[in-house]
Protein backbone atom coordinates (compact mmCIF):
# COMPACT_ATOMS: atom_id res chain seq x y z
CA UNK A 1 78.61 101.22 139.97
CA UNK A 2 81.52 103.13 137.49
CA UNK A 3 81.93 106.54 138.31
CA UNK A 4 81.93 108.95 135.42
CA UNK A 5 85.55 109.35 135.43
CA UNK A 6 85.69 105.36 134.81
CA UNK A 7 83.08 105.31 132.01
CA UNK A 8 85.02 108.87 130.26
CA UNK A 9 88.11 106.57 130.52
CA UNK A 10 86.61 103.34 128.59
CA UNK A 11 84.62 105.38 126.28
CA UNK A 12 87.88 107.29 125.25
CA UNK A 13 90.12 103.51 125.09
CA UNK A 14 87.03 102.46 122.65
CA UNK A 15 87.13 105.38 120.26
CA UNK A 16 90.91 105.12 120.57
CA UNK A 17 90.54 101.60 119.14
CA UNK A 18 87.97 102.05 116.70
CA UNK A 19 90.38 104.89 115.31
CA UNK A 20 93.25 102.17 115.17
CA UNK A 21 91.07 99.38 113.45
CA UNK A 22 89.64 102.35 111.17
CA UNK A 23 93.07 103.13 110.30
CA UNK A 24 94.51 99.75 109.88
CA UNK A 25 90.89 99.02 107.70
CA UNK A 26 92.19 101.84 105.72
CA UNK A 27 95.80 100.30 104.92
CA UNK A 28 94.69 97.55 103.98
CA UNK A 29 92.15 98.85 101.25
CA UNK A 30 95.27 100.65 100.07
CA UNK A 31 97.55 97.31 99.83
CA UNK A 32 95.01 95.48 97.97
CA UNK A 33 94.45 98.37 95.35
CA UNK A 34 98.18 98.22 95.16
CA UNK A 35 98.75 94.70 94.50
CA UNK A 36 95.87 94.79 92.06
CA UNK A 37 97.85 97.55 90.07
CA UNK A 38 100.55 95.24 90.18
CA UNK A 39 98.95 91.95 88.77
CA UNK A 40 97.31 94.49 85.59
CA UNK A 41 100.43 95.86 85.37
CA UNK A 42 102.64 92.21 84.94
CA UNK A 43 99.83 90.25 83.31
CA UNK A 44 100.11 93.39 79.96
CA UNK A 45 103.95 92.52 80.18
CA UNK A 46 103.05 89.15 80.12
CA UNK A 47 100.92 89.31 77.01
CA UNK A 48 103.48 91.72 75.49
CA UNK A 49 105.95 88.85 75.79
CA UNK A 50 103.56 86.36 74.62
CA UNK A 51 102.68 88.41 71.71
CA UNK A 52 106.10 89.39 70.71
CA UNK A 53 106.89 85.17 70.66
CA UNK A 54 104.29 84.86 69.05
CA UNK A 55 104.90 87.15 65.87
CA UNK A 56 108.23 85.02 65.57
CA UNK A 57 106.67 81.55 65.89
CA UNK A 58 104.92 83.26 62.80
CA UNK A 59 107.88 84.59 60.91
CA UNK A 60 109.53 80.89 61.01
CA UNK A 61 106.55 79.47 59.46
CA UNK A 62 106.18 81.62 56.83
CA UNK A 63 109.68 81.82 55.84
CA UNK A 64 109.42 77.82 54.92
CA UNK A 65 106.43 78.71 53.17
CA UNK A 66 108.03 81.30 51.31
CA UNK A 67 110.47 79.45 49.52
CA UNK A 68 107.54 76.59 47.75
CA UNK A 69 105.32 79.53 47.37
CA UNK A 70 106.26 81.97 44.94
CA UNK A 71 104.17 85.71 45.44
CA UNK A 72 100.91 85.82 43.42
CA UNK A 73 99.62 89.63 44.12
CA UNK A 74 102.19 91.78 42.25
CA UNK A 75 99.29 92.39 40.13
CA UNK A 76 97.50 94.36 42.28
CA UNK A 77 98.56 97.45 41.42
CA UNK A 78 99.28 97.20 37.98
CA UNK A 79 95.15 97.10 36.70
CA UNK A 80 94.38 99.38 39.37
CA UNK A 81 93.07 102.92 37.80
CA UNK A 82 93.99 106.20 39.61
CA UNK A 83 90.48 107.39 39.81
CA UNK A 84 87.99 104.59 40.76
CA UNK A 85 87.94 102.65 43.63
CA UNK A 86 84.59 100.45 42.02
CA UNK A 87 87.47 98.54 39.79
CA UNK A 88 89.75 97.11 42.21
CA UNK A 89 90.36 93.46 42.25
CA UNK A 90 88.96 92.05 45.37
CA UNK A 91 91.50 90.51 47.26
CA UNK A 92 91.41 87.46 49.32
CA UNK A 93 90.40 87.72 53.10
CA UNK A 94 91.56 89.98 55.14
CA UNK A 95 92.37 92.91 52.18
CA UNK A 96 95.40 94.09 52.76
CA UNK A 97 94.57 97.64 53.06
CA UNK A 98 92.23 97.00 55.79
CA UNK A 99 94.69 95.05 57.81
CA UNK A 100 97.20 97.81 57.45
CA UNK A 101 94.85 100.12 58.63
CA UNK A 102 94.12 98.03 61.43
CA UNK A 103 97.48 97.85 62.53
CA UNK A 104 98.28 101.97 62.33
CA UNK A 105 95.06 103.02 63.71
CA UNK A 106 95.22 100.87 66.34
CA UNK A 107 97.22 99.09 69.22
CA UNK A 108 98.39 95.97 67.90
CA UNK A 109 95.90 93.08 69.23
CA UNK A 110 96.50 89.96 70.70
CA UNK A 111 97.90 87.01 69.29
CA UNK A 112 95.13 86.06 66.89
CA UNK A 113 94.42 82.83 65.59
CA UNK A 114 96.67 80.26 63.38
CA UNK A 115 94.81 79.88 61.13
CA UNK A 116 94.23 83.54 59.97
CA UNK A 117 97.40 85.03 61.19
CA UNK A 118 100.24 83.66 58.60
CA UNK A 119 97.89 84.87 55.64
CA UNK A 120 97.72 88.40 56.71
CA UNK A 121 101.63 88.87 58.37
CA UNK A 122 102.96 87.17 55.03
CA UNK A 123 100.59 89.58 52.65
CA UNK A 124 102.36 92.71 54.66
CA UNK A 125 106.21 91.22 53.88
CA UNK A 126 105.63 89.64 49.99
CA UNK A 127 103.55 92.35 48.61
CA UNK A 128 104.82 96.00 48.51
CA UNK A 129 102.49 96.97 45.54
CA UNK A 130 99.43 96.66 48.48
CA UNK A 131 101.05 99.38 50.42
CA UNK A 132 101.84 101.58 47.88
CA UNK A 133 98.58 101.59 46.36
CA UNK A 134 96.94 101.92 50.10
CA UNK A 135 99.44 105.07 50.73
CA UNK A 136 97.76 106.58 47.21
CA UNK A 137 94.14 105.77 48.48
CA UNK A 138 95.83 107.97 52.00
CA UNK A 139 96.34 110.94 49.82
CA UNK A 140 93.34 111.15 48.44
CA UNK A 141 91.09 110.86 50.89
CA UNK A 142 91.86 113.94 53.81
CA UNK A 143 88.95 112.69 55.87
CA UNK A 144 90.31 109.15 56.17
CA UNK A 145 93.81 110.05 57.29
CA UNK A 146 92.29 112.96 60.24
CA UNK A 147 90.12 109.89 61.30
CA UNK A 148 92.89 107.65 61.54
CA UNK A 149 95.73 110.45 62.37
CA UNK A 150 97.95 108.95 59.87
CA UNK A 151 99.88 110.53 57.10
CA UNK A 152 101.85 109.24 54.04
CA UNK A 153 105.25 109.81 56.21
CA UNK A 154 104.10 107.91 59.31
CA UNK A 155 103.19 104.80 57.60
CA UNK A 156 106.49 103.52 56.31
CA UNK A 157 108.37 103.96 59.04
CA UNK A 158 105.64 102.48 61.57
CA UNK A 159 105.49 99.37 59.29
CA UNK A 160 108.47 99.10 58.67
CA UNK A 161 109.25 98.94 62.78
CA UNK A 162 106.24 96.30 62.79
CA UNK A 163 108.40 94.20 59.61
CA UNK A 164 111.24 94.40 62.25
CA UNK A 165 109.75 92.90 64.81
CA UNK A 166 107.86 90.31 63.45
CA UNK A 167 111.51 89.41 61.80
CA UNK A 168 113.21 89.47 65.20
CA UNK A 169 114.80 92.62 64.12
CA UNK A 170 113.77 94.00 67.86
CA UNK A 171 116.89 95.88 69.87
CA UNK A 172 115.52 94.95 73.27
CA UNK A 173 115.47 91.39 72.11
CA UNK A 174 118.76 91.50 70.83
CA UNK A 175 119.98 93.37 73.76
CA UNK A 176 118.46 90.45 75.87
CA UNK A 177 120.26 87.56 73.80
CA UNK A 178 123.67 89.37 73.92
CA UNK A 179 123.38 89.59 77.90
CA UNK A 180 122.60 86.05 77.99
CA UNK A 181 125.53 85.19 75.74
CA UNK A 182 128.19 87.90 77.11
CA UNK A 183 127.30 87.27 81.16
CA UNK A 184 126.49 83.69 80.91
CA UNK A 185 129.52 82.64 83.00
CA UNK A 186 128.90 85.60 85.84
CA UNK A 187 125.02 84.27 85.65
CA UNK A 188 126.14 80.80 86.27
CA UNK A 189 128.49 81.71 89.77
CA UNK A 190 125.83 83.79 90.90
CA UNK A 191 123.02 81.24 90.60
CA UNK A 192 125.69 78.94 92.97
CA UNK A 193 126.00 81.46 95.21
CA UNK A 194 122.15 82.66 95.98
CA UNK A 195 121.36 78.27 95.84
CA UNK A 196 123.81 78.28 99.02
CA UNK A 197 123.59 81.18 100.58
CA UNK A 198 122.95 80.78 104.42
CA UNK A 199 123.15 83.60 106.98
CA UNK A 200 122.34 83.81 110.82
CA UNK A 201 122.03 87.45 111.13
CA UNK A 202 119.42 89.83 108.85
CA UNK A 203 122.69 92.38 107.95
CA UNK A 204 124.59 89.49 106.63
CA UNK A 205 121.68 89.21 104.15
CA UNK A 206 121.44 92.53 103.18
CA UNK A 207 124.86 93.24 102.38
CA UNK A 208 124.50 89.59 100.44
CA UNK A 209 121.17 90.66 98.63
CA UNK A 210 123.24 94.79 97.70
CA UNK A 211 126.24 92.69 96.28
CA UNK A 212 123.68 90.60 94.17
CA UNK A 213 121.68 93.66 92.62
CA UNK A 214 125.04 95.17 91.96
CA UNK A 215 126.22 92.03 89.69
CA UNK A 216 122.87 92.31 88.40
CA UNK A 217 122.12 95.75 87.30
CA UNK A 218 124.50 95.39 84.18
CA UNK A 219 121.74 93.43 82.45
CA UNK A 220 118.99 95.17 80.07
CA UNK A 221 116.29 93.43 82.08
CA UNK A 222 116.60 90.98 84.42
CA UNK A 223 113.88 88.62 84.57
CA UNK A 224 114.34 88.30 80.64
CA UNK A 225 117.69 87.67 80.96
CA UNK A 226 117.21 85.12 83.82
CA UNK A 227 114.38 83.45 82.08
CA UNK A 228 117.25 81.77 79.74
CA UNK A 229 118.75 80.07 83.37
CA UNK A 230 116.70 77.69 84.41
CA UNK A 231 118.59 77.41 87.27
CA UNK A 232 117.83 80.95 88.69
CA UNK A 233 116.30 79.93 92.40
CA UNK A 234 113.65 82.85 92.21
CA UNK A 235 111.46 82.11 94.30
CA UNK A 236 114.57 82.28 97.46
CA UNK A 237 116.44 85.41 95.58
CA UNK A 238 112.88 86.80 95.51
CA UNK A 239 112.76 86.54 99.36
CA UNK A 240 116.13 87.67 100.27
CA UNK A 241 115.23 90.82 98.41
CA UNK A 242 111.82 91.00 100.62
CA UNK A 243 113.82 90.23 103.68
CA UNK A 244 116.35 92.82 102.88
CA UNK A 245 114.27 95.48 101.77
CA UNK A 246 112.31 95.15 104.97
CA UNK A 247 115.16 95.28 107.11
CA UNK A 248 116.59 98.30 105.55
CA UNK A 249 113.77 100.65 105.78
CA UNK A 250 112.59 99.24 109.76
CA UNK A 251 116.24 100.30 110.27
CA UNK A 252 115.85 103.74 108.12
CA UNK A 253 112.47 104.40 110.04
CA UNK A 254 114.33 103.95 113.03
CA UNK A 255 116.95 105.96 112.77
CA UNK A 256 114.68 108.85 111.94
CA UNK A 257 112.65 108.06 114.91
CA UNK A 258 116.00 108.22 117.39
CA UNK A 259 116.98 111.33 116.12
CA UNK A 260 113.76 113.02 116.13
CA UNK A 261 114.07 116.38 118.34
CA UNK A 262 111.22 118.75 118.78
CA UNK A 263 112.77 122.96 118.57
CA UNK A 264 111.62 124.79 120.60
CA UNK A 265 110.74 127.57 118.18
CA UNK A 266 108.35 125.27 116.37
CA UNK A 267 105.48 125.37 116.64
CA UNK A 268 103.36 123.12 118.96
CA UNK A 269 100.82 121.98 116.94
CA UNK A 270 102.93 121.30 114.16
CA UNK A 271 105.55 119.52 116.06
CA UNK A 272 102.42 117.22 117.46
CA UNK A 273 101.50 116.75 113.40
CA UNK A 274 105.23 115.51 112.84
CA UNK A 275 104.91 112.63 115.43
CA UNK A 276 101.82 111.28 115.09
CA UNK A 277 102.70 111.03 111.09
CA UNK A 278 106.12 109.49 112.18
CA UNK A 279 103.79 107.44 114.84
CA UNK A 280 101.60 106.23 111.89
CA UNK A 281 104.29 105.19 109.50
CA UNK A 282 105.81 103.00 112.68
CA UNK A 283 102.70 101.11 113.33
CA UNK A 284 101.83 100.61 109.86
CA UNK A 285 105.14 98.87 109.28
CA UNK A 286 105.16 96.83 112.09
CA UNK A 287 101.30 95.62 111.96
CA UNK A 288 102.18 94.77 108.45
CA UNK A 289 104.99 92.72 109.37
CA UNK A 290 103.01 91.19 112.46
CA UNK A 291 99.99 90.10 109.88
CA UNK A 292 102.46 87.90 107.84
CA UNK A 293 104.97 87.22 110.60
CA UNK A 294 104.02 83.17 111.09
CA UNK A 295 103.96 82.23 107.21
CA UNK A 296 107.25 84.55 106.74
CA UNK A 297 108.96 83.31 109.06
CA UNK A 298 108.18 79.51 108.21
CA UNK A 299 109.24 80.58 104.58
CA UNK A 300 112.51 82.19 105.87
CA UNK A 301 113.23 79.31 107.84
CA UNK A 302 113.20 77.05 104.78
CA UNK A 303 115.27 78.88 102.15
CA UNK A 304 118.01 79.50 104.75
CA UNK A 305 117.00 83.40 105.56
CA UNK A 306 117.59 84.89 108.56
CA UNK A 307 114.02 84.98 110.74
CA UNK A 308 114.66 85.77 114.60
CA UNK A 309 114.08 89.81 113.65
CA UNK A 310 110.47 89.70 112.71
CA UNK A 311 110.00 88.49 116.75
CA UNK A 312 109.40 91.05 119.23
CA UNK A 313 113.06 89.71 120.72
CA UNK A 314 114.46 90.69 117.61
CA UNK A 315 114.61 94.25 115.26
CA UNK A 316 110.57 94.54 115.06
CA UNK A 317 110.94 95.04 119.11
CA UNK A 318 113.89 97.50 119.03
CA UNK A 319 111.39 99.31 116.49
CA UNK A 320 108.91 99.21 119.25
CA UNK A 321 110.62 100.49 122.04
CA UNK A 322 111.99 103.56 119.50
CA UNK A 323 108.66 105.10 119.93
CA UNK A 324 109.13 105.78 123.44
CA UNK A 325 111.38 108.55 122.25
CA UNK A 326 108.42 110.22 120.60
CA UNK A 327 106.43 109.82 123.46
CA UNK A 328 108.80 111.57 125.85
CA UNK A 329 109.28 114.23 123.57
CA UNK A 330 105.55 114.91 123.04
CA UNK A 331 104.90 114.73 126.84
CA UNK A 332 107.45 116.84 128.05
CA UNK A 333 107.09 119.67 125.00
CA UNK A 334 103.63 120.08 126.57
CA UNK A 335 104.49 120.14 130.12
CA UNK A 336 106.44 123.07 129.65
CA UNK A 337 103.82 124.51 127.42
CA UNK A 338 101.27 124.34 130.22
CA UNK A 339 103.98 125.66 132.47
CA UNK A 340 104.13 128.98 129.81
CA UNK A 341 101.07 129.31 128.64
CA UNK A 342 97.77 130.58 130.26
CA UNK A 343 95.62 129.68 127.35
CA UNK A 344 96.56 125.92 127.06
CA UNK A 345 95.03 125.16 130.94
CA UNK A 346 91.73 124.01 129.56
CA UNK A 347 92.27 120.60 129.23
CA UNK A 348 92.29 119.55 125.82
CA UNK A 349 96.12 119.96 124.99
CA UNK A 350 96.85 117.70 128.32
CA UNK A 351 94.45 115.25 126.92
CA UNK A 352 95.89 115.58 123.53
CA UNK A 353 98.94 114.49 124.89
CA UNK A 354 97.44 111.82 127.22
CA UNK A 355 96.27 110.24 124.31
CA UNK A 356 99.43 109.98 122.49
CA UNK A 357 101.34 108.51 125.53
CA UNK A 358 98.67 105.79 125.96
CA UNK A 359 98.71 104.84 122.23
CA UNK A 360 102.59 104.36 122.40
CA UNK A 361 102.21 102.41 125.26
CA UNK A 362 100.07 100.20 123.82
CA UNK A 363 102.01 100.06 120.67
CA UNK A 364 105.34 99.42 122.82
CA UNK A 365 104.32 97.23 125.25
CA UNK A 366 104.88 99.84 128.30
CA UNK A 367 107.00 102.44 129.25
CA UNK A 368 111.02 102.29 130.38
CA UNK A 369 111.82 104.10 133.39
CA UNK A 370 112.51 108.08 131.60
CA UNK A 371 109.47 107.50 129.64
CA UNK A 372 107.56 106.71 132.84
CA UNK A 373 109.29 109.67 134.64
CA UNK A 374 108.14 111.92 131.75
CA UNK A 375 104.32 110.83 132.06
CA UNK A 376 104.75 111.45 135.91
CA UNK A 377 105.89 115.11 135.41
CA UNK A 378 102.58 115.94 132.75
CA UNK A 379 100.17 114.08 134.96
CA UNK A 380 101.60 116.14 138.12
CA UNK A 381 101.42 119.64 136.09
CA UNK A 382 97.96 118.54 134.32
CA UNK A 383 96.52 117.74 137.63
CA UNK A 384 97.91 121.39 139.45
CA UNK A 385 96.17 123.02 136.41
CA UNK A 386 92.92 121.65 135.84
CA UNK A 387 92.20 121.20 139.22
């Protein structure tokens, strides 16, 4: 039958692990509510792209139209009286007035249909009379221009931004087409040199991947730019940057692990804060890495890109056996706390940092021979003061 001490040990390695799953349950509720933010987020740029190609799919058609169809609306305002909206000429679906108002009171919408859209964008371009009288109907009416929060003064200019666009008047667009025209040549050697790019160590690719964003960053945006080249190989520059970025912060985490160093002055508590934060952050990277480790590494392996890292004989297990630095320093700051001070003998600060040396040891694998030495000396001072 288990003695009590047994059953207080397994019932303390349960709730450790129901912590750690709790956790990990937690991260991963955050990642998906992260990538989610991403897909909204590309699938509006997406439809702002789609839209924008749209509006000059449009702008070619009607300027063939224009030239066999000569305007038929300049009318409009000439029979219109001053003072009585009951005589206006209706005009042909959509009136004009409406569709402006649409457009300044309101995001622009999605591509609409064919068969309606050419009407209306070619009634805003070949019929200035239709704004004119629509900025006089503005004046007039206060209560129509709060509503909207339009005045006289905003209207031009916003339509006249929307006549640019839809006429390919757009400065980002023109930025992008002058990239694509000016670095064309650079574009080209750099799509030769990501297609052969082979390495055999992880900071071969990471310099590779720096040298690339450098070349890179000169363009206004670079998946616009890159969309003109079908040659880009995306989907491998797309992991070298994963693989790199990876790399570089397990590296950056593990540096700050190395040099962590406890003062003495600090307080205890606080000190214990610090490295089970640092703690978290290390098993949070590396779990993450561990979940995907198989189907990265088989996707590594076939563009060419260094793999033998994310292996526990590789940087992942250096990143491992970097804990046991926090583990020594937690165990032996509270060894010579219970050597100090009276009122931390009653248990709970030993066990405190019990529990922190067991959940590095699980995380690492075991302990090296200082770390071991360090456990030795808090069990040995534990066990003179509680007993």
């Amino acid at each position: 039958m288990p003695s009590g001490d047994d059953i207080k040990k397994e019932l303390e390695t349960a709730l450790l692990e129901i912590g750690s799953l709790q956790k990990e349950n937690h991260e991963l509720k955050q990642e998906i509510s992260r990538l989610k933010t991403q897909i909204t987020t590309l699938k509006a740029h997406d439809l702002e792209r789609k839209s924008l190609l749209w509006k000059k799919l449009q702008n070619s058609m009607d300027s063939r139209k224009v030239i066999d169809e000569p305007p038929q609306k300049p009318k409009l305002q000439i029979n219109v009286p001053e003072t009585q909206n009951a005589s206006l000429p209706k005009p042909p679906p959509p009136s004009p007035p409406q569709l402006l108002q649409r457009l300044v009171s309101a995001p622009p919408p999605p591509p609409p249909p064919i068969q309606m859209t050419p009407v209306g964008s070619k009634t805003v371009r070949r019929v200035p009379a239709v704004m004119e009288f629509y900025r006089s109907l503005m004046k007039r009416d206060t209560q129509k221009e709060n509503k909207n929060g339009v005045t006289s003064f905003v209207l031009p200019a916003y339509s006249r931004d929307m006549i640019g666009e839809i006429e390919n008047r757009s400065t980002y667009l023109s930025s992008i087409k002058s990239d694509v025209e000016k670095y064309g040549p650079q574009l080209k050697f750099l799509i030769r040199e990501v297609q052969s790019a082979a390495f055999t160590e992880i900071s071969d690719a990471e310099a590779f991947v720096k040298w690339v964003d450098g070349e890179l960053s000169c363009l206004v945006d670079e998946r616009a730019v890159l969309k003109h080249f079908p040659q880009w190989p995306e989907r491998k520059a797309d992991a070298l940057r994963e693989a790199a970025f990876s790399y570089r912060d397990l590296k950056s985490l593990e540096s700050e692990v190395l040099g962590f160093k406890i003062g003495l002055k600090q307080p205890l508590i606080q000190s214990l804060r610090k490295m089970q934060a640092l703690q978290d952050r290390l098993e949070s990277s590396i779990s993450g890495l561990e979940r995907t480790r198989e189907a990265t590494s088989k996707r590594y392996k076939e563009l060419q890109i260094p793999w033998q890292w994310l292996m526990d004989t590789g940087v992942v297990g250096k990143i491992k056996l970097s804990s046991l630095t926090l583990a020594r320093e937690c165990m032996q700051r509270i060894a010579k706390e219970l050597e100090c001070n009276e009122a931390s003998r009653d248990g709970d600060l030993l066990l405190q940092g019990v529990r922190f040396a067991f959940r590095v040891h699980q995380f690492a694998g075991g302990f090296d021979t200082e770390t071991m030495h360090a456990f030795e000396e808090l069990k040995e001072i534990g066990s003179s003061h509680c007993g």
